[in-house]
C-alpha atoms as a PDB file:
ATOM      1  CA  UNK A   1       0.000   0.000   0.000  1.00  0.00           C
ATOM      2  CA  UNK A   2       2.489   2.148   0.769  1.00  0.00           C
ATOM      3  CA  UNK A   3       4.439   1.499  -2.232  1.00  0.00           C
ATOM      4  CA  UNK A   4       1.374   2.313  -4.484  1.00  0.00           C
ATOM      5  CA  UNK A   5       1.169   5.828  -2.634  1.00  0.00           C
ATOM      6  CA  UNK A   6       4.410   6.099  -3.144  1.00  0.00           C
ATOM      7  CA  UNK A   7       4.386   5.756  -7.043  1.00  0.00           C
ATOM      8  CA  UNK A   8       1.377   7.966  -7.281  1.00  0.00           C
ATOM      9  CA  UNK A   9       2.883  10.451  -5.771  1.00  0.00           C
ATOM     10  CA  UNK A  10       5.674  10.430  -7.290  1.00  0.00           C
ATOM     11  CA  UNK A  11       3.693  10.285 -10.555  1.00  0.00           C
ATOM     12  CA  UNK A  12       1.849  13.727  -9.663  1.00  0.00           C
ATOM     13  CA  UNK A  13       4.884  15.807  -9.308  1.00  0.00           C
ATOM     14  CA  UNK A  14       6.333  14.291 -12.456  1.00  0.00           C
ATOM     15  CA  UNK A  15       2.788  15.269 -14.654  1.00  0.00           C
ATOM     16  CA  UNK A  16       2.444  18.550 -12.626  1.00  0.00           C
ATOM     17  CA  UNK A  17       6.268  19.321 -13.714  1.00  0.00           C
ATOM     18  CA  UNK A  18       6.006  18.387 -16.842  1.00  0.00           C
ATOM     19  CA  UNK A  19       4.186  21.720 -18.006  1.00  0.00           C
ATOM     20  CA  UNK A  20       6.547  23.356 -16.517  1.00  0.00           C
ATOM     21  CA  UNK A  21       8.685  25.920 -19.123  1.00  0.00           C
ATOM     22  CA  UNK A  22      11.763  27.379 -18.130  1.00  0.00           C
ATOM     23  CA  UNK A  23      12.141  31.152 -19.079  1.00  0.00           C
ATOM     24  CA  UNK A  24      14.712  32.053 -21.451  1.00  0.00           C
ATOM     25  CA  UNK A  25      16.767  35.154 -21.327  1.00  0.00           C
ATOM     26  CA  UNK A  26      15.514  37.878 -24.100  1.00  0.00           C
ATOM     27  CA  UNK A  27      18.163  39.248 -26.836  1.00  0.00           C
ATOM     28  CA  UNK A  28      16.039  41.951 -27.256  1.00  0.00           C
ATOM     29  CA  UNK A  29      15.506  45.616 -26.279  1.00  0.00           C
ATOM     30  CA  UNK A  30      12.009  46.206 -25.175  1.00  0.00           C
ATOM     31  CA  UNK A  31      10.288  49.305 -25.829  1.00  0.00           C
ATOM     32  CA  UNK A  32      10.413  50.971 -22.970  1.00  0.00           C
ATOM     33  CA  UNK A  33       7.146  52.977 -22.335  1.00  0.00           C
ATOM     34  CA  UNK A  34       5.704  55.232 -19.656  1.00  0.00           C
ATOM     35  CA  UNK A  35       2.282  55.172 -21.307  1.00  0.00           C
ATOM     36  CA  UNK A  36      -0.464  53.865 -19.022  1.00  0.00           C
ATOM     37  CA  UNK A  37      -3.160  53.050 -21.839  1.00  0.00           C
ATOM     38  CA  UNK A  38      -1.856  51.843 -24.772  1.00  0.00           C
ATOM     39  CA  UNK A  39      -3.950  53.325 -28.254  1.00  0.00           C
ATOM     40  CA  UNK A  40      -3.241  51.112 -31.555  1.00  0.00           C
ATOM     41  CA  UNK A  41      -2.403  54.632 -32.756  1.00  0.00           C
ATOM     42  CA  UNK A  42       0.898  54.625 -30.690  1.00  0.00           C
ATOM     43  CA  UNK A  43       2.101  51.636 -32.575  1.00  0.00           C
ATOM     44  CA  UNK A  44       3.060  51.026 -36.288  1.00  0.00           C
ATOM     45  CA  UNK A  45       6.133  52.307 -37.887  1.00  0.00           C
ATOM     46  CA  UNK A  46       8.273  49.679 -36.395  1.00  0.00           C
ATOM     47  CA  UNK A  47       6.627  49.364 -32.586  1.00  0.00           C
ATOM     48  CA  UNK A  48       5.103  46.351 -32.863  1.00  0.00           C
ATOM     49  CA  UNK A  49       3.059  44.863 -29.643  1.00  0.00           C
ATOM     50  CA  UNK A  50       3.417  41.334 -29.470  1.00  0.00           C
ATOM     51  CA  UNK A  51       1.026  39.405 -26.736  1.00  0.00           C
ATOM     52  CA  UNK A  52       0.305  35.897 -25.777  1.00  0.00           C
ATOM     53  CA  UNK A  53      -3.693  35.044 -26.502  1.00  0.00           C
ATOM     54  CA  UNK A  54      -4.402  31.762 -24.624  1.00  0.00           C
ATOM     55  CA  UNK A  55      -7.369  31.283 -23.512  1.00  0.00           C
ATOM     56  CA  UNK A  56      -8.692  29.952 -19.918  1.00  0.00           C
ATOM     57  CA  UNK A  57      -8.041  25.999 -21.335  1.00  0.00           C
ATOM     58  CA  UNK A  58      -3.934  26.750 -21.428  1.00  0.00           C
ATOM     59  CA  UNK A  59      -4.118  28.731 -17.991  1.00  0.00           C
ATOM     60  CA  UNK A  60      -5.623  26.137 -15.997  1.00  0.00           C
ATOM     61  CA  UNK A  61      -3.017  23.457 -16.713  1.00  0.00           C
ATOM     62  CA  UNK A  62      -0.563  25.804 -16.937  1.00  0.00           C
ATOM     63  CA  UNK A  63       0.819  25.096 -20.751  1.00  0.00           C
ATOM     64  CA  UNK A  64       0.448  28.913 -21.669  1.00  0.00           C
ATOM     65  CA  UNK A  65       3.778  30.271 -21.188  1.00  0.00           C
ATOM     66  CA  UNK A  66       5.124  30.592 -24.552  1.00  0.00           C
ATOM     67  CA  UNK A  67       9.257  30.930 -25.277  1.00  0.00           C
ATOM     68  CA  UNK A  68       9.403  32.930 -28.754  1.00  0.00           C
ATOM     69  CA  UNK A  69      12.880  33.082 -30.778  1.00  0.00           C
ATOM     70  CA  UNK A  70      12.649  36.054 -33.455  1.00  0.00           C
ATOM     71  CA  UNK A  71      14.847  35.800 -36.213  1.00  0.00           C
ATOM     72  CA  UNK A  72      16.975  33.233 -34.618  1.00  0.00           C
ATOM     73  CA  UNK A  73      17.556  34.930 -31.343  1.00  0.00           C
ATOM     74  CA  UNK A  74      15.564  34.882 -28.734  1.00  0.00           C
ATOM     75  CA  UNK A  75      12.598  37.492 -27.684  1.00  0.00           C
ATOM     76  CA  UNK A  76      12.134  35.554 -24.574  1.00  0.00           C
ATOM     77  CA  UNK A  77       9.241  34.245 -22.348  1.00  0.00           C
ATOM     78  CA  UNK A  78       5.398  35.844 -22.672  1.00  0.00           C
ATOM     79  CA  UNK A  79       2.965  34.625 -20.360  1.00  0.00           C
ATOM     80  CA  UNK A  80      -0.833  34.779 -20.283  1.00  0.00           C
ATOM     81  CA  UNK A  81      -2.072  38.459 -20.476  1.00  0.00           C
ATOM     82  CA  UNK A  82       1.101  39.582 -20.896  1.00  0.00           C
ATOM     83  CA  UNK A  83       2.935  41.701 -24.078  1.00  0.00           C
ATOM     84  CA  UNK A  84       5.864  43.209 -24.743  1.00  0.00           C
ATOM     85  CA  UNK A  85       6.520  46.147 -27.660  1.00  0.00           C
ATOM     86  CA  UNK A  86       9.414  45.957 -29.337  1.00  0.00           C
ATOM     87  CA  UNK A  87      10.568  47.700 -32.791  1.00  0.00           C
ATOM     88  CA  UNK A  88      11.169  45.204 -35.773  1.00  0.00           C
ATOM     89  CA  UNK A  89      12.614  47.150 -39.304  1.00  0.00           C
ATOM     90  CA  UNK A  90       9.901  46.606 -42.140  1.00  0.00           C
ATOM     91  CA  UNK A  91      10.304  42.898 -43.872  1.00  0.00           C
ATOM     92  CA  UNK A  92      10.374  39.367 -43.263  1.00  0.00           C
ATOM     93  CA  UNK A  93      10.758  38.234 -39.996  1.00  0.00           C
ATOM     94  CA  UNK A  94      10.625  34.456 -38.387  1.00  0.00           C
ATOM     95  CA  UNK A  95       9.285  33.615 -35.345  1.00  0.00           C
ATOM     96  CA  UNK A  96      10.170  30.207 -33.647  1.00  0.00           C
ATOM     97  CA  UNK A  97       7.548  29.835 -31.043  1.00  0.00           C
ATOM     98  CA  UNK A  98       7.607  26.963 -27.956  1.00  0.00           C
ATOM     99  CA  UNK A  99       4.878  25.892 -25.413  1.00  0.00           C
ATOM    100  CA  UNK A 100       4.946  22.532 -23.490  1.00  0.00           C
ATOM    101  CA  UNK A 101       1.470  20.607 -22.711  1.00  0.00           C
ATOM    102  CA  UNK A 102       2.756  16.844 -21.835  1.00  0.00           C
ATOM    103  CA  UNK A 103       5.294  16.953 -25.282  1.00  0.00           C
ATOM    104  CA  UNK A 104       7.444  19.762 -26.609  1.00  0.00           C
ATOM    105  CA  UNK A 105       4.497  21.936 -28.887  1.00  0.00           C
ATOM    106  CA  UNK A 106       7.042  23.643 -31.576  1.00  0.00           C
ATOM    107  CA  UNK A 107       5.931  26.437 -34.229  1.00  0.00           C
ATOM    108  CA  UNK A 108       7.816  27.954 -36.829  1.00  0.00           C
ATOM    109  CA  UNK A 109       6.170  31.517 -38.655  1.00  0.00           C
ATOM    110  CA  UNK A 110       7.260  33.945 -40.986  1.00  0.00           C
ATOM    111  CA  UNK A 111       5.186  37.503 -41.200  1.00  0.00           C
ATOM    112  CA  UNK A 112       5.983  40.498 -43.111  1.00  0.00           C
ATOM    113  CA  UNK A 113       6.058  43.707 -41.214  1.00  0.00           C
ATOM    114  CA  UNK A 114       5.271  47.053 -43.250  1.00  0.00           C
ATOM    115  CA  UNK A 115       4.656  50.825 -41.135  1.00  0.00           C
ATOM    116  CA  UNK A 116       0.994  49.403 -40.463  1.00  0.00           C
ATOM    117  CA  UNK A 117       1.788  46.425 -38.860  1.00  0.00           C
ATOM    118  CA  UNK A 118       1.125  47.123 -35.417  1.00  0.00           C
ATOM    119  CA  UNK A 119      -0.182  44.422 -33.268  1.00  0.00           C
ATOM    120  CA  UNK A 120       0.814  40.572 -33.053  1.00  0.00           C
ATOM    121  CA  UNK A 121      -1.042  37.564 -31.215  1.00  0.00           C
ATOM    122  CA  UNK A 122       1.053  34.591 -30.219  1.00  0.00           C
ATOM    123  CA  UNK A 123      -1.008  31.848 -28.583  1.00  0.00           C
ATOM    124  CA  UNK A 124      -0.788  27.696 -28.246  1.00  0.00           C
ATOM    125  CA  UNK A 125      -3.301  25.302 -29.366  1.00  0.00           C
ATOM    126  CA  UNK A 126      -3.890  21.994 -28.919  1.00  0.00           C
ATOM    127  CA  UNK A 127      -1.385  20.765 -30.759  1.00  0.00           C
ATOM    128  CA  UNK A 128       0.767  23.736 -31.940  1.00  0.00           C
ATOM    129  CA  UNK A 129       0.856  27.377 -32.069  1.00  0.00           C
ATOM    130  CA  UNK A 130      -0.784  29.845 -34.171  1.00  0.00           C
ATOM    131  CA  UNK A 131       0.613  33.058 -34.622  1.00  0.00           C
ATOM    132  CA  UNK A 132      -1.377  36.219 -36.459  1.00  0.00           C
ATOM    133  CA  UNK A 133      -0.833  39.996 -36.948  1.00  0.00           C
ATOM    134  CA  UNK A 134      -4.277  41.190 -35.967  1.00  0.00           C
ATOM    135  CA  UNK A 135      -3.528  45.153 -35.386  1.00  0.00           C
ATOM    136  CA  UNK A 136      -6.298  45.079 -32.775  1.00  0.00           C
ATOM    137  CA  UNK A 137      -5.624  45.437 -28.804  1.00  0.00           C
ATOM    138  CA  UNK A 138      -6.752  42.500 -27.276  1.00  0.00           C
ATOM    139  CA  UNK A 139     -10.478  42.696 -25.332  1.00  0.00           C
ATOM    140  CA  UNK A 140      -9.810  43.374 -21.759  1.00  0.00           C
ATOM    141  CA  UNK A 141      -6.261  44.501 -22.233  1.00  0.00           C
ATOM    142  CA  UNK A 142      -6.144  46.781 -19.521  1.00  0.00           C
ATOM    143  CA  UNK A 143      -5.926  43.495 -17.819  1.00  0.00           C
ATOM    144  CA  UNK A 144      -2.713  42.760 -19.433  1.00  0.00           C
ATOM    145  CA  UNK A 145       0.748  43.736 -17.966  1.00  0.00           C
ATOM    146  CA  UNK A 146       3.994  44.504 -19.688  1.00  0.00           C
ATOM    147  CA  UNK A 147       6.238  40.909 -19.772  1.00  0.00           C
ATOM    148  CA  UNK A 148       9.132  41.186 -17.857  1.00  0.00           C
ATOM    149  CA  UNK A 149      12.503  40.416 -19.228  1.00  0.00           C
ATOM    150  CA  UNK A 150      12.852  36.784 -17.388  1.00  0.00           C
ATOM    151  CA  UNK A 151      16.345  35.048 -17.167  1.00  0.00           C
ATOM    152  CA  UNK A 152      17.061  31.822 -16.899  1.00  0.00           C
ATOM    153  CA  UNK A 153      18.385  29.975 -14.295  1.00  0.00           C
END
C-alpha cells in the first residue's frame, strides 16, 4: 500500500512538472514605455506589440507560457495576459515559437512587417501554435501587464 502511494505520488509531481517551461533570457531591447493606456495609434512604424492570446483551457493546466525566438535569437518568455513592444525594421521576420502541454508543442512563422503592422497575437493550441498579426488590442487589455525580461536559471 504504501508502495502504491508512493508511485502515485511520485507520478503527480512528475505530470504537474512536466508543463513546466523554463524562461529564457531575451536578446532583445524592449520598448520601454511610460504610457499607461496603450492606443493602436501609438504603434506602427516599427513598434510592434506582441502578446500571448491563450485562452482559460492553457491557464488552468498551466501550458500557456510561450518561449518565442525572433529571427533566430531569442525574444524571450510571454505569459498569459502579458505583451511586450518591441521595434522590428519593415520585412520578413521568423518567429520560432515553444509551449509545453505533456510533449514539446514547436511552431515555426514567418510575417511580413510594413509601417501598419502594429499588433501581433502569439497563442498555443492543442497541438501547436498559431501566430497572427491582428492590429487590434486584445479585449480586456487593460488586464494585461507589460512581460518582464525573465532570465534563466
Amino acid at each position: 500500500m504504501k508502495k502504491l502511494k508512493l508511485t502515485i505520488t511520485l507520478f503527480t509531481l512528475i505530470l504537474l512538472n512536466s508543463c513546466a517551461l523554463k524562461p529564457i533570457t531575451s536578446q532583445y531591447n524592449f520598448v520601454k514605455t511610460t504610457i499607461k493606456n496603450i492606443r493602436l495609434n501609438d504603434l506602427g512604424n516599427g513598434n510592434i506589440l506582441i502578446y500571448n492570446g491563450s485562452n482559460i483551457l492553457h491557464k488552468i493546466d498551466n501550458t500557456a507560457r510561450l518561449n518565442i525566438w525572433l529571427d533566430n535569437k531569442p525574444l524571450g518568455q510571454i505569459r498569459p495576459n502579458e505583451y511586450v513592444i518591441i521595434n522590428l525594421k519593415k520585412g520578413k521576420h521568423h518567429f520560432k515559437v515553444l509551449h509545453i502541454d505533456v510533449v514539446n508543442m514547436r511552431s515555426k512563422h514567418e510575417i511580413e512587417i510594413d509601417n501598419d503592422t502594429k499588433v501581433i497575437k502569439i497563442k498555443p493550441t492543442i497541438t501547436s501554435n498559431k501566430l497572427e498579426v491582428t492590429n487590434k488590442l486584445p479585449k480586456k487589455f487593460s488586464k494585461f501587464k507589460y512581460a518582464k525580461k525573465r532570465d534563466h536559471k
